[in-house]
C-alpha atoms as a PDB file:
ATOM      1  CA  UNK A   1       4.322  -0.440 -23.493  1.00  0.00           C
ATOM      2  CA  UNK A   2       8.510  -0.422 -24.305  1.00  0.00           C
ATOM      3  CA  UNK A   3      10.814  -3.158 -23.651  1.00  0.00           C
ATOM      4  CA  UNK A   4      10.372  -3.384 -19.593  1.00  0.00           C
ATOM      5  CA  UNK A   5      13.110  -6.163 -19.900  1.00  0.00           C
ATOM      6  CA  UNK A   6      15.821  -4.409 -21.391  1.00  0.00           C
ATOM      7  CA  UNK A   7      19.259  -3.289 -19.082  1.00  0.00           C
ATOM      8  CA  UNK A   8      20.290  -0.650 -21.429  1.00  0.00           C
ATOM      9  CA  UNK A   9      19.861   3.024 -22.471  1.00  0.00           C
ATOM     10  CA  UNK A  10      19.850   3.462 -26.437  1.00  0.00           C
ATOM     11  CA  UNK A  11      22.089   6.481 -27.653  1.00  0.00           C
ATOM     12  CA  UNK A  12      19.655   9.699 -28.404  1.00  0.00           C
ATOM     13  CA  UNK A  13      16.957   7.639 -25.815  1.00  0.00           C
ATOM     14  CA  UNK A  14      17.786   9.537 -22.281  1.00  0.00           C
ATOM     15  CA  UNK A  15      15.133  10.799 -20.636  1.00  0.00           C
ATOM     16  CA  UNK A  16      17.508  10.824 -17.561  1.00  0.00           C
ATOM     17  CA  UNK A  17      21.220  11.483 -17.497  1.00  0.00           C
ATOM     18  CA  UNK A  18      23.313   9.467 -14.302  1.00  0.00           C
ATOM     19  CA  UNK A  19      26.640  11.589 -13.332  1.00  0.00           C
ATOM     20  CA  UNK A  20      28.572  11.112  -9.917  1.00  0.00           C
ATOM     21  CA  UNK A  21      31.369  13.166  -8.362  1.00  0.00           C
ATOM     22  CA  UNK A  22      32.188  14.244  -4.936  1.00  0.00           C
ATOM     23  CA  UNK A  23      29.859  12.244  -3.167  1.00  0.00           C
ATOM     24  CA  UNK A  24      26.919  13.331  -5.182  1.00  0.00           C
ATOM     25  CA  UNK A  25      24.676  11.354  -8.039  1.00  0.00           C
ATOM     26  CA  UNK A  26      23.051  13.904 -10.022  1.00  0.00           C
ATOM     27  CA  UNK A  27      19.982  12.857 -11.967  1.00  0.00           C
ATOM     28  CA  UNK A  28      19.137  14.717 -14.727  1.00  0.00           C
ATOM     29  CA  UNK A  29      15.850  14.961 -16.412  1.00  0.00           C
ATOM     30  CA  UNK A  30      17.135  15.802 -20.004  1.00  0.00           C
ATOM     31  CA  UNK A  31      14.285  16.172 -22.373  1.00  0.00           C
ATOM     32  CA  UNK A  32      13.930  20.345 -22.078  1.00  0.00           C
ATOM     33  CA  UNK A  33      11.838  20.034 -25.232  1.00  0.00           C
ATOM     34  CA  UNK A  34       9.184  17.989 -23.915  1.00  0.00           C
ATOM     35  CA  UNK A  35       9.496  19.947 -20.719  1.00  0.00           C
ATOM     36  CA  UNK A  36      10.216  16.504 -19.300  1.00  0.00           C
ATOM     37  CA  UNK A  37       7.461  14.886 -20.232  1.00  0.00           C
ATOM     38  CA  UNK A  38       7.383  11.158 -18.169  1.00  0.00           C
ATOM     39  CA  UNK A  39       6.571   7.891 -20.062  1.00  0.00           C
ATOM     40  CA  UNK A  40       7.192   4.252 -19.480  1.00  0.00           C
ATOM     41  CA  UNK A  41      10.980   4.544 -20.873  1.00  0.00           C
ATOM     42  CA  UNK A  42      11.605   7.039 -18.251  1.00  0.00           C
ATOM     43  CA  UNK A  43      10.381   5.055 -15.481  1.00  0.00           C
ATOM     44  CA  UNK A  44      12.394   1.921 -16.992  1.00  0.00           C
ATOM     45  CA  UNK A  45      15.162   4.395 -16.732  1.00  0.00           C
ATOM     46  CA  UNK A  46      14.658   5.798 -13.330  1.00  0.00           C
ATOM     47  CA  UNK A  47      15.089   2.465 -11.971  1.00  0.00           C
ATOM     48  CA  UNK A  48      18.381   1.569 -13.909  1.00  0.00           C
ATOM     49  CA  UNK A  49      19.859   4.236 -12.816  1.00  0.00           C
ATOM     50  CA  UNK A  50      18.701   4.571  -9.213  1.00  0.00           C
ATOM     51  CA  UNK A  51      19.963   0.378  -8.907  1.00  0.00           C
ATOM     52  CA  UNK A  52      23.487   1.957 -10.007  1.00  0.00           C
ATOM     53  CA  UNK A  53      23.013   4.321  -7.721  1.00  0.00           C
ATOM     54  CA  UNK A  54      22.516   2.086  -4.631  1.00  0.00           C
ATOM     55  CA  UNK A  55      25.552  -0.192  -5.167  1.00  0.00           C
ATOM     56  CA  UNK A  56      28.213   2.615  -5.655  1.00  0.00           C
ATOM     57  CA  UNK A  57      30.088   3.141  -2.476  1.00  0.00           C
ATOM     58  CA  UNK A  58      31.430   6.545  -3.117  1.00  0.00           C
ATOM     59  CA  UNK A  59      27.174   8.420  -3.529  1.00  0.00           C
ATOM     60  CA  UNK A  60      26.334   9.680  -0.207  1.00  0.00           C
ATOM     61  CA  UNK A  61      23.625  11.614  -1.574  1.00  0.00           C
ATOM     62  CA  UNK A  62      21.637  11.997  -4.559  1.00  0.00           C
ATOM     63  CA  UNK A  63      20.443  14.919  -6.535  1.00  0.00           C
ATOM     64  CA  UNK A  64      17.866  15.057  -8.684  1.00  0.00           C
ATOM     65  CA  UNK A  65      17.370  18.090 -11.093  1.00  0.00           C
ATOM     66  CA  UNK A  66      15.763  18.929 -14.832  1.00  0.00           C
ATOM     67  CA  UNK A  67      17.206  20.658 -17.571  1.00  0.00           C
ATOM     68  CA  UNK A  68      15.477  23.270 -18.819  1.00  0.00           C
ATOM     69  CA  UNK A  69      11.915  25.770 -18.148  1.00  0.00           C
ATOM     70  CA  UNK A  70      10.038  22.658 -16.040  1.00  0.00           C
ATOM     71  CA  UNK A  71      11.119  20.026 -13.680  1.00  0.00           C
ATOM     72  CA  UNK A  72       8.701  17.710 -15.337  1.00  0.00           C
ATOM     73  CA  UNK A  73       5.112  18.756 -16.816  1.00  0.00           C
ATOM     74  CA  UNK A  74       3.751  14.968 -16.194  1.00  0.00           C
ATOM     75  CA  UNK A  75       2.774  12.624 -18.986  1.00  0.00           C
ATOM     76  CA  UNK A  76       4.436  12.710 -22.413  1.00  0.00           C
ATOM     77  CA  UNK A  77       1.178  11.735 -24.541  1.00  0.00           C
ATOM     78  CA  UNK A  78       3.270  11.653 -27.234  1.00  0.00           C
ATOM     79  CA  UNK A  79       5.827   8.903 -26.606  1.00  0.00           C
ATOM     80  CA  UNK A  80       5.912   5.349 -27.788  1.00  0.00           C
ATOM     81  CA  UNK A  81       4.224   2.754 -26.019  1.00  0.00           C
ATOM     82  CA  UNK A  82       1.940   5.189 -24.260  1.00  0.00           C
ATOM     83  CA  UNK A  83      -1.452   3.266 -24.553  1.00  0.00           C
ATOM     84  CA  UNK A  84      -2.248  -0.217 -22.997  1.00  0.00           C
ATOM     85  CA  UNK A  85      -4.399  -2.485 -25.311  1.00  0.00           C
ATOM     86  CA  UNK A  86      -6.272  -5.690 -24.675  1.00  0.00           C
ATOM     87  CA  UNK A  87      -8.992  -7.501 -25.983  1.00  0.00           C
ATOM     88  CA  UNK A  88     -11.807  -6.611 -23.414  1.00  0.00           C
ATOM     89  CA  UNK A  89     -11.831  -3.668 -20.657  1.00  0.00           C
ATOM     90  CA  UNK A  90     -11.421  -6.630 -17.560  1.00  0.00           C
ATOM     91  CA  UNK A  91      -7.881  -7.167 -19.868  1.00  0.00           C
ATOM     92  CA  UNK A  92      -7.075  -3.345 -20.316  1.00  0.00           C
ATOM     93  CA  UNK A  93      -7.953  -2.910 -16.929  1.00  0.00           C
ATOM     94  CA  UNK A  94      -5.701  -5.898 -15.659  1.00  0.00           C
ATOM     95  CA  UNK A  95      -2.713  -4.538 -18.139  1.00  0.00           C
ATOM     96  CA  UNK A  96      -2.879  -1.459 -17.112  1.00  0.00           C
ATOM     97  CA  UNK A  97      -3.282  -2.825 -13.237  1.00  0.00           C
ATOM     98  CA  UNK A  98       0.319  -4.338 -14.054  1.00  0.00           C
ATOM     99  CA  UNK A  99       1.758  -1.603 -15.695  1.00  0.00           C
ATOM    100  CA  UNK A 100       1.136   0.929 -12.619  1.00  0.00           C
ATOM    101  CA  UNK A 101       2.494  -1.643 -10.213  1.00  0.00           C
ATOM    102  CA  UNK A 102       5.255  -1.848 -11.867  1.00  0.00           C
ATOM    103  CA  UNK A 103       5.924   1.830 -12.267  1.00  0.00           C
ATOM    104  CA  UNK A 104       5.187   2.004  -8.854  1.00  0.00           C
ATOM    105  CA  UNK A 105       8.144  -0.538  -8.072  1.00  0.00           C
ATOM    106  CA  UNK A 106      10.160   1.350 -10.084  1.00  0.00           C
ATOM    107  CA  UNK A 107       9.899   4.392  -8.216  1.00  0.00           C
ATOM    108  CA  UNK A 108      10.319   2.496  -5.193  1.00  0.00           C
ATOM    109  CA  UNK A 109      13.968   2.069  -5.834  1.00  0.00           C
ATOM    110  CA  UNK A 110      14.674   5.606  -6.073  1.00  0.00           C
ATOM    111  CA  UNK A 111      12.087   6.608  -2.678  1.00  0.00           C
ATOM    112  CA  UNK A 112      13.689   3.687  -0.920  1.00  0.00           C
ATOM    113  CA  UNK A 113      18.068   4.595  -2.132  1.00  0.00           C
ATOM    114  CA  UNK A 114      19.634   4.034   1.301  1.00  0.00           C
ATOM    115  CA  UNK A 115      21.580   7.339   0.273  1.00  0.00           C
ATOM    116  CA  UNK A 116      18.756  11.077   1.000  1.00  0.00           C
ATOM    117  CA  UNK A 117      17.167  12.516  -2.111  1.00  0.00           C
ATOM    118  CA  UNK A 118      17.211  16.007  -2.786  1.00  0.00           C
ATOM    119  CA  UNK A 119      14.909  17.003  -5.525  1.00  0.00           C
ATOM    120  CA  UNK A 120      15.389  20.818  -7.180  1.00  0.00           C
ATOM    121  CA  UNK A 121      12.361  21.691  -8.924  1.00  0.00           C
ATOM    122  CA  UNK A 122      11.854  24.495 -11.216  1.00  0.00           C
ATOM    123  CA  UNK A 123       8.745  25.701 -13.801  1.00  0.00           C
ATOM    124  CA  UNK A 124       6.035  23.233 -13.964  1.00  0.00           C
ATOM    125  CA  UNK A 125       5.976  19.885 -11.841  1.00  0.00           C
ATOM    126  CA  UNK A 126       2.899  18.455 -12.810  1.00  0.00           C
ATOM    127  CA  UNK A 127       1.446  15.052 -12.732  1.00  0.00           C
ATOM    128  CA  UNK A 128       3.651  12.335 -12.183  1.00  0.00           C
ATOM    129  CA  UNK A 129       6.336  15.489 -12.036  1.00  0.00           C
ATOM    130  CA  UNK A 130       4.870  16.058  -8.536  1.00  0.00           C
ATOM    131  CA  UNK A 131       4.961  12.634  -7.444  1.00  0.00           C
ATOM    132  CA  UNK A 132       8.556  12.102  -8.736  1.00  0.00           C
ATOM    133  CA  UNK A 133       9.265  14.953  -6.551  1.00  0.00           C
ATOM    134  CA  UNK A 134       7.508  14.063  -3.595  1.00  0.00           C
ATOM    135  CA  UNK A 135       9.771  10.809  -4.087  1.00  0.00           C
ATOM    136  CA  UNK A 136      12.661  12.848  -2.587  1.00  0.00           C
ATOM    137  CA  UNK A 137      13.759  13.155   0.903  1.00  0.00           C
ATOM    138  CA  UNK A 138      13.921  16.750   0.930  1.00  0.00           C
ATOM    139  CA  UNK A 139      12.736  19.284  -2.037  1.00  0.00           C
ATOM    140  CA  UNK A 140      13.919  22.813  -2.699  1.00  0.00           C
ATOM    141  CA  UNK A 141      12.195  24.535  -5.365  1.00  0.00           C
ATOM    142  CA  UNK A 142      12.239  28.190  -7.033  1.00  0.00           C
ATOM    143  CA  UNK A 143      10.025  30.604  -6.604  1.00  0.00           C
ATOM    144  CA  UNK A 144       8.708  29.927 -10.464  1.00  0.00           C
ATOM    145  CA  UNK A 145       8.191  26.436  -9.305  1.00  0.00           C
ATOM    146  CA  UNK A 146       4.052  25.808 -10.034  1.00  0.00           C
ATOM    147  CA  UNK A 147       2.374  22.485  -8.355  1.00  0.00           C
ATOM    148  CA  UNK A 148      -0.219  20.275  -9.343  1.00  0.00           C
ATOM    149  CA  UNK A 149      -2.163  16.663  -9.767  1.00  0.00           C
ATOM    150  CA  UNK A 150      -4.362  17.324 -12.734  1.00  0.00           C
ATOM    151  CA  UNK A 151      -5.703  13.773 -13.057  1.00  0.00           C
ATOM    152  CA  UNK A 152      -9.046  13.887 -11.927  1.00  0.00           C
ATOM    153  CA  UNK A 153      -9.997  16.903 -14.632  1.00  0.00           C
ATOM    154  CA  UNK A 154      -8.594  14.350 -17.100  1.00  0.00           C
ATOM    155  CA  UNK A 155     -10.326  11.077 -15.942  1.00  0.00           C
ATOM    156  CA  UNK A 156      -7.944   9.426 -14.202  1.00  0.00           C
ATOM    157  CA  UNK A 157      -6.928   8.476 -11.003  1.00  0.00           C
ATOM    158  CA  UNK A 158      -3.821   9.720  -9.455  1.00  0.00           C
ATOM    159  CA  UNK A 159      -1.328   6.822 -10.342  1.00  0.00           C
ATOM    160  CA  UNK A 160       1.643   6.711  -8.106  1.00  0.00           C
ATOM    161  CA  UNK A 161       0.632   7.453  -5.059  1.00  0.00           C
ATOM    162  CA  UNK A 162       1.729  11.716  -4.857  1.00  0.00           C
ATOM    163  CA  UNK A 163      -1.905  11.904  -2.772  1.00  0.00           C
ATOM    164  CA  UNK A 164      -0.809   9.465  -0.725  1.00  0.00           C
ATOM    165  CA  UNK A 165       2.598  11.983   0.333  1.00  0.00           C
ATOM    166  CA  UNK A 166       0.814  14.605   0.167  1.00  0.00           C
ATOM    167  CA  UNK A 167      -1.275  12.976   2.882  1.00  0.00           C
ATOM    168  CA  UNK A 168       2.087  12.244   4.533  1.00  0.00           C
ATOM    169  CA  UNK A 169       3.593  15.444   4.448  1.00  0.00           C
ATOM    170  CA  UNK A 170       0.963  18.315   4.559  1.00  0.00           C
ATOM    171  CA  UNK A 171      -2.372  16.236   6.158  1.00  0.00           C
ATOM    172  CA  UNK A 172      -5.283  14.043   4.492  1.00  0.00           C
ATOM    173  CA  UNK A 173      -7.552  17.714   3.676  1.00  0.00           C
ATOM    174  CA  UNK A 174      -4.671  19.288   1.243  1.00  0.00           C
ATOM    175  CA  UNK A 175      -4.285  16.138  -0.318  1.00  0.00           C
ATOM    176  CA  UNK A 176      -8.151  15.838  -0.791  1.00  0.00           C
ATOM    177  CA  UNK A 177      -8.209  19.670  -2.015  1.00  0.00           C
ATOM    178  CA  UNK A 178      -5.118  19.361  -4.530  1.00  0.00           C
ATOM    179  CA  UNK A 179      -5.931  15.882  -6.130  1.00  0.00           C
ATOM    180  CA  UNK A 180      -9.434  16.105  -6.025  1.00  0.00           C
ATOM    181  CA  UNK A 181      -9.769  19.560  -7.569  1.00  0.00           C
ATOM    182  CA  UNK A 182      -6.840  19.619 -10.028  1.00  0.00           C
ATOM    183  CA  UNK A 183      -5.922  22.961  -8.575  1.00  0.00           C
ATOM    184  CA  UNK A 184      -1.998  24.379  -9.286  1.00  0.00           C
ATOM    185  CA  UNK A 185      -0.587  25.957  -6.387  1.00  0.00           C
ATOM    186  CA  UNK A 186       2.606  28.392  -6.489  1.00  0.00           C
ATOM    187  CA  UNK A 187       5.857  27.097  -4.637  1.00  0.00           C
ATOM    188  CA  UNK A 188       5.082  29.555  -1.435  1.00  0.00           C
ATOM    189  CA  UNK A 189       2.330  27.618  -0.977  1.00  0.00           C
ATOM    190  CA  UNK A 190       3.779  24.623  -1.399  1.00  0.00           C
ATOM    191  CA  UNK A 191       6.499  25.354   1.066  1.00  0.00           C
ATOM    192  CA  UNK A 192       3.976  26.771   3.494  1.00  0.00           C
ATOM    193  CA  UNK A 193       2.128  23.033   2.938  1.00  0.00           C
ATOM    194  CA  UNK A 194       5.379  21.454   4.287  1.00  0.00           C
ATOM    195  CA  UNK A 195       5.590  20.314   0.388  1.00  0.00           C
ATOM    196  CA  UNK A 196       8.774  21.692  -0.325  1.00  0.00           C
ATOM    197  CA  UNK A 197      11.801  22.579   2.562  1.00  0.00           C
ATOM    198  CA  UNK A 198      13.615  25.181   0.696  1.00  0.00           C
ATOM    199  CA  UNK A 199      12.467  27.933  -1.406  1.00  0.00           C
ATOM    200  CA  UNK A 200      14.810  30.209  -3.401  1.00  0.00           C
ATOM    201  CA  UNK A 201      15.424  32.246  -6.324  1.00  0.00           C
ATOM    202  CA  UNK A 202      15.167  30.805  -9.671  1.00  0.00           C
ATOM    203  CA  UNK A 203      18.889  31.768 -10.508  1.00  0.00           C
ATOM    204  CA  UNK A 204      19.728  30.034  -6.870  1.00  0.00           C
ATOM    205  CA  UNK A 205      18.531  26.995  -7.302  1.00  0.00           C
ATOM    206  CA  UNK A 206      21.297  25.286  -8.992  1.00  0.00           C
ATOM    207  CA  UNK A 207      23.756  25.996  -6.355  1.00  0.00           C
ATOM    208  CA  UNK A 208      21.479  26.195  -3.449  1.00  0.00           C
ATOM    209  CA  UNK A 209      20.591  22.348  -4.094  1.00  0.00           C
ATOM    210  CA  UNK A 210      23.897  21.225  -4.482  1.00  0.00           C
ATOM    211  CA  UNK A 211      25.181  23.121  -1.547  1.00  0.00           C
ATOM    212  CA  UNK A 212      22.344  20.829   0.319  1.00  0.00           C
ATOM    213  CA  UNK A 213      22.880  17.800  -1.229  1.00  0.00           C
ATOM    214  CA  UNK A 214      27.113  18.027  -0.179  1.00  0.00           C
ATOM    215  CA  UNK A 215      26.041  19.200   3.401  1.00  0.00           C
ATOM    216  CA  UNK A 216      24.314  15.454   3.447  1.00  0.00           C
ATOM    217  CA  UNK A 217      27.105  14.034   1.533  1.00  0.00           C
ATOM    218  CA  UNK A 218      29.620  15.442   4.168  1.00  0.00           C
ATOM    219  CA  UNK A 219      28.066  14.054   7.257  1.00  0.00           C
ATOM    220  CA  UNK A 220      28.515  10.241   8.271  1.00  0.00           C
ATOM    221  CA  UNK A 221      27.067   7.740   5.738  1.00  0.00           C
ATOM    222  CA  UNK A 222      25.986   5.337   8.274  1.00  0.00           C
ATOM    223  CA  UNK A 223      24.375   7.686  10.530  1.00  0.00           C
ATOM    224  CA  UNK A 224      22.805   9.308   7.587  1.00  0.00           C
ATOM    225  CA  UNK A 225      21.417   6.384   6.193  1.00  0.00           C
ATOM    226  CA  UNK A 226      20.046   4.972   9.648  1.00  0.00           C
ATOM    227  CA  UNK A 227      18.121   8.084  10.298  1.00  0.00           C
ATOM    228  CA  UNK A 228      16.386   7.798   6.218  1.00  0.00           C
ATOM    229  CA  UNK A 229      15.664   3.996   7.174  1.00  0.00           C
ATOM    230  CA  UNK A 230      13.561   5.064  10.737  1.00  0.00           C
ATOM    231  CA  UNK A 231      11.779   8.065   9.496  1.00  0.00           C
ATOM    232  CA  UNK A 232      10.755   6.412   6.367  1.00  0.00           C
ATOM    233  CA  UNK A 233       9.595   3.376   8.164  1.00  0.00           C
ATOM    234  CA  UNK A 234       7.332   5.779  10.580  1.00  0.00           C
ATOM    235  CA  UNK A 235       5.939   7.911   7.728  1.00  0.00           C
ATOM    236  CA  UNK A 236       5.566   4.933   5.345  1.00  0.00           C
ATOM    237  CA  UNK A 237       3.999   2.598   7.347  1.00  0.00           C
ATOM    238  CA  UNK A 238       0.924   2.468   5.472  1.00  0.00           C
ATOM    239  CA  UNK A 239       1.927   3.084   2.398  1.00  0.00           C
ATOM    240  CA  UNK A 240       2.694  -0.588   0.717  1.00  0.00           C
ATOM    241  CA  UNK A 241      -1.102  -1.678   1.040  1.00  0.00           C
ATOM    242  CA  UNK A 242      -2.114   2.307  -0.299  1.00  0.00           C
ATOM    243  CA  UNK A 243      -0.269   2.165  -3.379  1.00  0.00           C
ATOM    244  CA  UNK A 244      -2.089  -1.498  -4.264  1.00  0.00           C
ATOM    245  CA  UNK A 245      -5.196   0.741  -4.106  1.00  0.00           C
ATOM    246  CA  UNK A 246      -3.940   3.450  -6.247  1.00  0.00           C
ATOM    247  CA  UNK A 247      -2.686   0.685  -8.580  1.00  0.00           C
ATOM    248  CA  UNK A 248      -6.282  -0.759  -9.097  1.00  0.00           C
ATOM    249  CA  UNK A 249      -7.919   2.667  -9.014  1.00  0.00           C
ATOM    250  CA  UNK A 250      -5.454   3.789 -11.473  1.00  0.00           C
ATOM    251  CA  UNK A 251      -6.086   0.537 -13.739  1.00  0.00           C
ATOM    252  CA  UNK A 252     -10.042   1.340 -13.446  1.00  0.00           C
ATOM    253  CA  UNK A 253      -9.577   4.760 -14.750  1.00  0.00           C
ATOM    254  CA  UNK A 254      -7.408   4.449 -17.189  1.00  0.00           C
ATOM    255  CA  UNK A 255      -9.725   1.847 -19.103  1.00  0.00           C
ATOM    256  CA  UNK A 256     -12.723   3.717 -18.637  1.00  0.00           C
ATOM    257  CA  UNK A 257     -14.375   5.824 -21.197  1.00  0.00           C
ATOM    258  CA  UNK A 258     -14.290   9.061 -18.797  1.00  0.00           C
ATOM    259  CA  UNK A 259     -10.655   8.927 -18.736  1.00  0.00           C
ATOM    260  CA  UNK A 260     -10.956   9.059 -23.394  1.00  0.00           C
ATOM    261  CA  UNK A 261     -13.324  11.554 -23.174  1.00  0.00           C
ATOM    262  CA  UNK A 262     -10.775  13.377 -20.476  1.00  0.00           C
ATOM    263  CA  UNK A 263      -7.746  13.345 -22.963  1.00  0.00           C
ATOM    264  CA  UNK A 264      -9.937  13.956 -25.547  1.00  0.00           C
ATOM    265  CA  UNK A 265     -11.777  17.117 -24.463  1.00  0.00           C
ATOM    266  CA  UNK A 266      -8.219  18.269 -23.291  1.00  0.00           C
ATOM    267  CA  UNK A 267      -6.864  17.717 -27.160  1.00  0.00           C
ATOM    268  CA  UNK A 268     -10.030  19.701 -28.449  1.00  0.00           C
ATOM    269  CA  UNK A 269      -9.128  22.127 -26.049  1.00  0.00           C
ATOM    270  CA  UNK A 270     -13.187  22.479 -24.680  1.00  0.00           C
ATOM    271  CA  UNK A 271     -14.950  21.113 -21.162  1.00  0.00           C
ATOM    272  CA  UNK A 272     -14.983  17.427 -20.652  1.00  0.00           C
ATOM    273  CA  UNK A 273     -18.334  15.635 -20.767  1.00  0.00           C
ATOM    274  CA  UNK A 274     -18.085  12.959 -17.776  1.00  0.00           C
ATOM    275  CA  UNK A 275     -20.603  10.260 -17.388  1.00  0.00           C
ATOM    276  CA  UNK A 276     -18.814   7.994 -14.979  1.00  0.00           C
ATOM    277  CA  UNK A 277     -18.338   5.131 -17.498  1.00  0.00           C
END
């Protein structure tokens, strides 16, 4: 796992760019060539800059956007620190137990950013791409956008909780049938699902999000911030106690041997052999 302790962003090392003007914080997924791929340095970075984010007087609303063909295409196998070791499985399991919760925290700061969240998602948003998304207070997406949790046909559990909003947002059966089957849905489907608020054209996007995001910006910050704080503590309620269960389920399937033969039979491009081990 990197440096968790670390306040800085090494030159040639974003895997999210911070900019702020007129009211707005855009957040920029900037790794195009990995399609976004997420790893433990982006959530590291997520936080950092959503913490900069919440102390700045003049953001009134945030935007959050990728570069590129995908919003985010979920895990980057390949990026540094990607494994959790230990000597046993109870210590892989506790490690990786840690690890999740502290993802999780991490993406608390951004769900929780007394200034609204407007995620535009384009291409693939996949994996923890859909749960970074479903982090936002409102999504618009384009038409090319695809959806999916893919974790169970790998192994794994869902980590950070996107079944959980799902649950929230579109009702405890789609988030069954989309986490527990793997399926990708397109982003008419999605919107239909109450996943996503906005649906344009790909070449729209760009300006239909940041039209949104200033038509927050524009309104009163205190009244806008009050009405985040009250619907997110009706539609949240449960949630704390939730994501200490997907924390531990997470930990459990990530040290388990169904979750190596998962990767692996994804690698080797053939069916995976599960056993339940």
């Amino acid at each position: 796992m990197i440096d968790t302790i670390s306040t800085e962003i090494a030159e040639g090392e974003e895997r999210i760019r911070l900019e702020v003007a007129d009211g707005i914080a855009v957040l920029t997924l900037c790794r195009p060539d990995k399609l976004n791929g997420w790893s433990w340095e982006s959530s590291r970075q997520l936080g950092l800059l959503a913490d900069r984010i919440r102390f700045d007087p003049s953001v009134r609303a945030v935007l959050l956007r990728a570069e590129g063909r995908a919003f985010c295409a979920g895990i980057d196998v390949s990026a540094p620190g990607g494994g959790i070791t230990g000597g046993s499985a109870a210590e892989r399991t506790r490690n990786y137990y840690e690890g999740i919760r502290w993802v999780h925290e991490r993406f608390a700061v951004l769900a929780r950013l007394p200034q609204p969240v407007v995620a535009a998602v384009q291409g693939y948003c996949l994996g923890f791409g859909f749960e970074l998304a479903l982090m936002a207070d409102i999504r618009v997406a384009a038409r090319d956008a695809v959806f999916a949790l893919p974790e169970a046909r790998l192994g794994v559990a869902v980590d950070a909780g996107g079944d959980l909003r799902i649950a929230r947002e579109a009702g405890a059966g789609w988030a069954k049938f989309l986490a527990l089957t793997g399926r990708r849905i397109d982003a008419a489907t999605a919107e239909r699902l109450g996943l996503v608020q906005l649906l344009v054209e790909p070449d729209e996007l760009a300006a239909a999000s940041r039209a949104l995001a200033a038509e927050i910006a524009a309104n009163a910050p205190l009244a806008v911030q009050g009405i985040k704080r009250a619907v997110d503590a009706y539609a949240d309620a449960a949630l704390p106690a939730a994501l200490d269960r997907v924390a531990m389920t997470a930990a459990l399937t990530l040290a388990s041997d169904d979750a190596r033969e998962g990767y692996g039979a994804k690698a080797e491009r053939r069916p995976p052999r599960f056993t339940g081990g």
